[in-house]
C-alpha atoms as a PDB file:
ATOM      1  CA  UNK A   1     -87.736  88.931 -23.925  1.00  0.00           C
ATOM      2  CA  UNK A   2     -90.297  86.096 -24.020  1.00  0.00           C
ATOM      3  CA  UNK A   3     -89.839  83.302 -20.874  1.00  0.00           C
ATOM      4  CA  UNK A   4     -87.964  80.186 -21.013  1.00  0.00           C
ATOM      5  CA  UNK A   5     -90.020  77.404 -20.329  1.00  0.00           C
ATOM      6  CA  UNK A   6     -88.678  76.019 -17.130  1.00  0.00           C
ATOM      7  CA  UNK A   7     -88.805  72.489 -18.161  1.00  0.00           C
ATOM      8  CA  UNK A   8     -86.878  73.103 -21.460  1.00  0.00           C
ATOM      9  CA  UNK A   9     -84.172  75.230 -19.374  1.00  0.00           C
ATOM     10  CA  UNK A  10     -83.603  72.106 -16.924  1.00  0.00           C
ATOM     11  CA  UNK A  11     -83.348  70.074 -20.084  1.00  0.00           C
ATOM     12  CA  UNK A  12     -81.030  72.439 -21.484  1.00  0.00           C
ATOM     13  CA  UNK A  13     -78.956  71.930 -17.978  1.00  0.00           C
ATOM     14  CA  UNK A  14     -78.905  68.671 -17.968  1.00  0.00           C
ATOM     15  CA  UNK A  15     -77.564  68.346 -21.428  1.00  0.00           C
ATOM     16  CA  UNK A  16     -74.852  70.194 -20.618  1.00  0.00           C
ATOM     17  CA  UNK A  17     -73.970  68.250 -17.712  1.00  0.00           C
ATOM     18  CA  UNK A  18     -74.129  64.985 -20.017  1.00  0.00           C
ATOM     19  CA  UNK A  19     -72.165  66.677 -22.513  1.00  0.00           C
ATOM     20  CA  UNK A  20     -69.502  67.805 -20.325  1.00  0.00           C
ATOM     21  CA  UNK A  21     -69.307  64.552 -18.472  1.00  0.00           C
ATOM     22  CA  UNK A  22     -69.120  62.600 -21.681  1.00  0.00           C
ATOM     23  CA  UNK A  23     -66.205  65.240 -22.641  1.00  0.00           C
ATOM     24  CA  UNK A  24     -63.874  64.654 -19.597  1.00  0.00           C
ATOM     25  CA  UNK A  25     -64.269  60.615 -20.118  1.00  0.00           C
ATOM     26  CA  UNK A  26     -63.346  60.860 -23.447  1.00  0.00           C
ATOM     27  CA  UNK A  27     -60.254  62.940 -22.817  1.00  0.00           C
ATOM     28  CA  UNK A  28     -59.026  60.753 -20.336  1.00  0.00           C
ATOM     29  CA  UNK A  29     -59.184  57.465 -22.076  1.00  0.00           C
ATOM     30  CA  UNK A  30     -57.946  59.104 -24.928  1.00  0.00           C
ATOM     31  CA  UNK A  31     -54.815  60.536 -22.967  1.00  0.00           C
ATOM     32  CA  UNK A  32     -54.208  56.775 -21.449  1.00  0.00           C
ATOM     33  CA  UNK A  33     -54.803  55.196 -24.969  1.00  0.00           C
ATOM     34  CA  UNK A  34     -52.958  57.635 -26.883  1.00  0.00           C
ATOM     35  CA  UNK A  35     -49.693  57.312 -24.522  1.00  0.00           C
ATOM     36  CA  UNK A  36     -50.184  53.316 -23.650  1.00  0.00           C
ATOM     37  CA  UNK A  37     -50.954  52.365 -26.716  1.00  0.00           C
ATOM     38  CA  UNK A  38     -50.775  54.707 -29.778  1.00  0.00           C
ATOM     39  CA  UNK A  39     -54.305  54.208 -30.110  1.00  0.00           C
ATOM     40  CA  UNK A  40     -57.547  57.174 -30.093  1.00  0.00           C
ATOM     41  CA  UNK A  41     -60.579  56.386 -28.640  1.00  0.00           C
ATOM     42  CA  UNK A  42     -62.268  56.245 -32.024  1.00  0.00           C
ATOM     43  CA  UNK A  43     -59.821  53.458 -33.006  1.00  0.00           C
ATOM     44  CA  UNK A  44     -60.343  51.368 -29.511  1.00  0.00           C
ATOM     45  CA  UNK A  45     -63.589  51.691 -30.706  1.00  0.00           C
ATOM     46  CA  UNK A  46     -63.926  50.364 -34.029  1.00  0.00           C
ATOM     47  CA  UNK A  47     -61.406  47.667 -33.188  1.00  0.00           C
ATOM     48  CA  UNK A  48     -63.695  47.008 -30.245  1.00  0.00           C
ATOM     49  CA  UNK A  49     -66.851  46.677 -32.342  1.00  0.00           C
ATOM     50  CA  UNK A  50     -65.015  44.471 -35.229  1.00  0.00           C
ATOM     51  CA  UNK A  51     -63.544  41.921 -32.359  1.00  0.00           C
ATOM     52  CA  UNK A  52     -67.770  41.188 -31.521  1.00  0.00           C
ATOM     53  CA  UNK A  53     -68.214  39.982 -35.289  1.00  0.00           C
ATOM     54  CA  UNK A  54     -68.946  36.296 -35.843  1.00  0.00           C
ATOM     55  CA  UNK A  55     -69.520  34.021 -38.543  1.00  0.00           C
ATOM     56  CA  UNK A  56     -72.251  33.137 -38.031  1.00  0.00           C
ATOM     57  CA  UNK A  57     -75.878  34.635 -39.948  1.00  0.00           C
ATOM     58  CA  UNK A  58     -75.925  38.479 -39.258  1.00  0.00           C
ATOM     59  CA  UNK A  59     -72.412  38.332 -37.303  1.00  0.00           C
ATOM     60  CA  UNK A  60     -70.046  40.307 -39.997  1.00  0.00           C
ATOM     61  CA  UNK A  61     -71.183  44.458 -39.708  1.00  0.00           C
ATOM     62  CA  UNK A  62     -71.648  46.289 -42.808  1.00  0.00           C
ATOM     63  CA  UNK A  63     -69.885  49.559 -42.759  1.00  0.00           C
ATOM     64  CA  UNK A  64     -72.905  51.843 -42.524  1.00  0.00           C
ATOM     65  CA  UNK A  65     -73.470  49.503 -39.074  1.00  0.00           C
ATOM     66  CA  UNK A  66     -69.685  49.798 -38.205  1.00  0.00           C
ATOM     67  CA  UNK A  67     -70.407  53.727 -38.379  1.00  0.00           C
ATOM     68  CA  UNK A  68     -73.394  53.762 -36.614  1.00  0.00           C
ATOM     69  CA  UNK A  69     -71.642  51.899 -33.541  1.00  0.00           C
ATOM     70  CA  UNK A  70     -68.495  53.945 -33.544  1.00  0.00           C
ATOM     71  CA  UNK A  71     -70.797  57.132 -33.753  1.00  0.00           C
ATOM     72  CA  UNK A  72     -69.040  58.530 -37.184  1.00  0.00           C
ATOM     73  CA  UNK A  73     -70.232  59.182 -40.435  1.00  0.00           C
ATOM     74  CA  UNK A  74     -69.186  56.402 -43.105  1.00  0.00           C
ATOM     75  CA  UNK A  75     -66.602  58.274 -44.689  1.00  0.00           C
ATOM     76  CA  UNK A  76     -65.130  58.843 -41.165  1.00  0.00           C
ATOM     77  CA  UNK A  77     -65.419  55.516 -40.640  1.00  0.00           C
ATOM     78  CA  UNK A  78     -63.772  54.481 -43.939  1.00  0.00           C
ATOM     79  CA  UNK A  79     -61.265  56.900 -43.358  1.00  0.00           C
ATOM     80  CA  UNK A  80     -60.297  55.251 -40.139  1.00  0.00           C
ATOM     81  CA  UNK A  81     -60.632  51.397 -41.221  1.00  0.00           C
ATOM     82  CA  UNK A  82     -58.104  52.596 -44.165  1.00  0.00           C
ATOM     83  CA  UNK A  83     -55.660  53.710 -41.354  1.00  0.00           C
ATOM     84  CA  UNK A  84     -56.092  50.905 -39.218  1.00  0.00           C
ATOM     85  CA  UNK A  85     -55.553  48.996 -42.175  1.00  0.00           C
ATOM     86  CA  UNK A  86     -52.374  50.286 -43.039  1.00  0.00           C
ATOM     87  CA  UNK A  87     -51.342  49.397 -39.425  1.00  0.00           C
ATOM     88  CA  UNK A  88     -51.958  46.260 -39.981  1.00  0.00           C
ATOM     89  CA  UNK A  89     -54.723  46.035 -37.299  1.00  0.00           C
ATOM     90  CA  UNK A  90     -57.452  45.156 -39.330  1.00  0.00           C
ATOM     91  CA  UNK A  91     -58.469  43.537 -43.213  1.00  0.00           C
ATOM     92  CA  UNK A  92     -60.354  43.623 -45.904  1.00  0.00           C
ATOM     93  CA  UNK A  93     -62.041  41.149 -47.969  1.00  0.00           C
ATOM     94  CA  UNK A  94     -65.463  40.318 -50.131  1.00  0.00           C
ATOM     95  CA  UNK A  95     -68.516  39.201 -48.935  1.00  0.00           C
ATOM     96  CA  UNK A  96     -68.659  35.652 -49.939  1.00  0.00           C
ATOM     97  CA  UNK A  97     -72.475  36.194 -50.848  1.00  0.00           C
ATOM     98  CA  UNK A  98     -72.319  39.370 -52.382  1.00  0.00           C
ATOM     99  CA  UNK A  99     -69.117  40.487 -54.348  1.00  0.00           C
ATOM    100  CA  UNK A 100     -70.509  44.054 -53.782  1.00  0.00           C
ATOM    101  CA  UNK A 101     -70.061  43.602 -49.912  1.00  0.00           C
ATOM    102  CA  UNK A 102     -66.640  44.315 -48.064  1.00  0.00           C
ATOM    103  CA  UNK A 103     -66.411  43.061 -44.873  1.00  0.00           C
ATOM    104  CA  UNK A 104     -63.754  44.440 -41.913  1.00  0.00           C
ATOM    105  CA  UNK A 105     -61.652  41.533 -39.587  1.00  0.00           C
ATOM    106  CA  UNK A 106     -59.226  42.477 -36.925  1.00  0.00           C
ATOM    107  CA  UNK A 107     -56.382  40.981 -37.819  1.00  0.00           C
ATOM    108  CA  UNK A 108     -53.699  38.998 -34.837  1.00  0.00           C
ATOM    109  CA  UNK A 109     -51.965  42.187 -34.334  1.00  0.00           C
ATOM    110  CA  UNK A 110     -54.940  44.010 -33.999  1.00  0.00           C
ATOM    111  CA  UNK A 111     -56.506  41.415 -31.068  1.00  0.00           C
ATOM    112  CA  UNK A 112     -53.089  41.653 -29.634  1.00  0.00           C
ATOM    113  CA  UNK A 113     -53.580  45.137 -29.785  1.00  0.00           C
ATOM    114  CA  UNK A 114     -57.085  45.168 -28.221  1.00  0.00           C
ATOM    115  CA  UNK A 115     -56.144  42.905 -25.513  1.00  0.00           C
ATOM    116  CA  UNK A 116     -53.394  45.025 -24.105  1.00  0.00           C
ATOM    117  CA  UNK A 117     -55.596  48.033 -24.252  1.00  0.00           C
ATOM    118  CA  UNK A 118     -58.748  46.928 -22.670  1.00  0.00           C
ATOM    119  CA  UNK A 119     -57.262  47.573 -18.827  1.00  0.00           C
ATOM    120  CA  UNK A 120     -56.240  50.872 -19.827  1.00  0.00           C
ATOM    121  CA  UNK A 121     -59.341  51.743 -21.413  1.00  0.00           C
ATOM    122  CA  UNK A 122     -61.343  50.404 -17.994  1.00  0.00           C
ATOM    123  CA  UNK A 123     -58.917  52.063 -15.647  1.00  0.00           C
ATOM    124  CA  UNK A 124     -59.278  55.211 -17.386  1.00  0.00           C
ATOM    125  CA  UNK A 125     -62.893  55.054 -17.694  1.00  0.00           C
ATOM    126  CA  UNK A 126     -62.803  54.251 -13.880  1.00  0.00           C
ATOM    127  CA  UNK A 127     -60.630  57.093 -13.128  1.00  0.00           C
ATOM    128  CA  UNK A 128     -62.913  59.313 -14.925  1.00  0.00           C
ATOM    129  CA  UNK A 129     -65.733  58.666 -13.136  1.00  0.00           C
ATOM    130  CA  UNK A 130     -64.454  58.606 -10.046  1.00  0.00           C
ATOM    131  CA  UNK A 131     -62.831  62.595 -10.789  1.00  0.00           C
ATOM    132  CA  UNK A 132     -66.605  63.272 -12.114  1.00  0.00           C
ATOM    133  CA  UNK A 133     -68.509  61.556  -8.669  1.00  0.00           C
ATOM    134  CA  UNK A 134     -66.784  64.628  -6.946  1.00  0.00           C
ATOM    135  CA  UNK A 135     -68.847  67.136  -8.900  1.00  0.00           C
ATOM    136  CA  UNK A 136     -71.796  67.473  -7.305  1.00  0.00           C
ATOM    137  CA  UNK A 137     -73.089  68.444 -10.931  1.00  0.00           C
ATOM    138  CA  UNK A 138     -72.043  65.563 -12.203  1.00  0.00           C
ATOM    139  CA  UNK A 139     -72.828  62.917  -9.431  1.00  0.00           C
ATOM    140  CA  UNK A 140     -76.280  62.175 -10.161  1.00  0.00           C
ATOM    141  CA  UNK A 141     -75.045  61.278 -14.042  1.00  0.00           C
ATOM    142  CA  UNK A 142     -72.299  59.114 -12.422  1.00  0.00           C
ATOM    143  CA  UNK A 143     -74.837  57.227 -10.487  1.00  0.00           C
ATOM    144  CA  UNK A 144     -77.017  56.739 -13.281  1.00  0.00           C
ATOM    145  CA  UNK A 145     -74.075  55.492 -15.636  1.00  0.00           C
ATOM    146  CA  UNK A 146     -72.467  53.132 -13.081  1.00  0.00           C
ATOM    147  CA  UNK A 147     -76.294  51.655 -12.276  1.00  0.00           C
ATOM    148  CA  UNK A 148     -77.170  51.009 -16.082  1.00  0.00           C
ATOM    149  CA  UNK A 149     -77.695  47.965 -16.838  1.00  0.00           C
ATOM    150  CA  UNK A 150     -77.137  46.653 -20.135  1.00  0.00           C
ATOM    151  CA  UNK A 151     -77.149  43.389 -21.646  1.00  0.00           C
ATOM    152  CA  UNK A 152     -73.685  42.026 -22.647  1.00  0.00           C
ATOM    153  CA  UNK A 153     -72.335  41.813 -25.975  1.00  0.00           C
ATOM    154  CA  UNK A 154     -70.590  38.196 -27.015  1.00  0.00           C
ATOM    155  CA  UNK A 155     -67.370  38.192 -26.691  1.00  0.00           C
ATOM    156  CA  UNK A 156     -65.097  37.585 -30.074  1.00  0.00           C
ATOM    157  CA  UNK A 157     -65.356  33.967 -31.316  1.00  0.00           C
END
């Protein structure tokens, strides 16, 4: 049996670790959105992403971008704008520029929607870290998510 590289198996470790911690977030906020709000995580998503568009140059995403921030392939993604569409959280219409473009707009509903879910979302996402900070497995991934910095993304218009 030939021998494992000992940097590759820590690698290996620590992917694991990130995978499982990124598993028991994502079944908690889906258990709060799912019972608060009749909503999956995948949908808080995508109407999360679609409430940053603006009207301004480069502020409406095209659906391959929708995909890409949702993490989903574009038929997923399609898939999912159609149900959120027959909701009535979210429309459809041309591109004004290019009749070949369809663009995605929450609709009222939809922000309504949003709005009441955001504190779940953050409370669960809370609560999920905080269950994970008592793994000593998954502490040091804890630390490193609540440290990260990143620069904020507009709120809607």
């Amino acid at each position: 049996m030939p021998a494992t590289d000992p940097a590759l198996t820590a690698l290996a470790q620590g992917w694991v670790a990130l995978s499982l911690l990124h598993s028991r977030i994502e079944s908690h906020i889906e258990r709060a959105l799912q019972s608060g709000h009749d909503l999956s995580v995948r949908e808080y998503s995508l109407l999360d992403v679609l409430s940053r568009q603006h009207d301004g140059e480069g502020g409406h995403l095209q659906m391959k971008q929708v995909a890409d921030a949702v993490v989903l392939s574009q038929s997923a993604t399609t898939r999912l704008v159609t149900r959120l569409e027959d909701r009535g959280l979210l429309t459809r219409y041309l591109c004004p520029t290019d009749r070949r473009g369809i663009y995605t707009d929450v609709s009222e509903s939809g922000l309504r929607l949003l709005a009441e879910a955001r504190p779940t979302n953050d409370t669960a996402l809370r609560e999920a870290l905080d269950a994970a900070a008592t793994n000593p497995e998954l502490a040091p991934l804890v630390r490193a998510v609540e440290e990260l910095r990143v620069p904020a993304r507009p709120a809607p218009a």
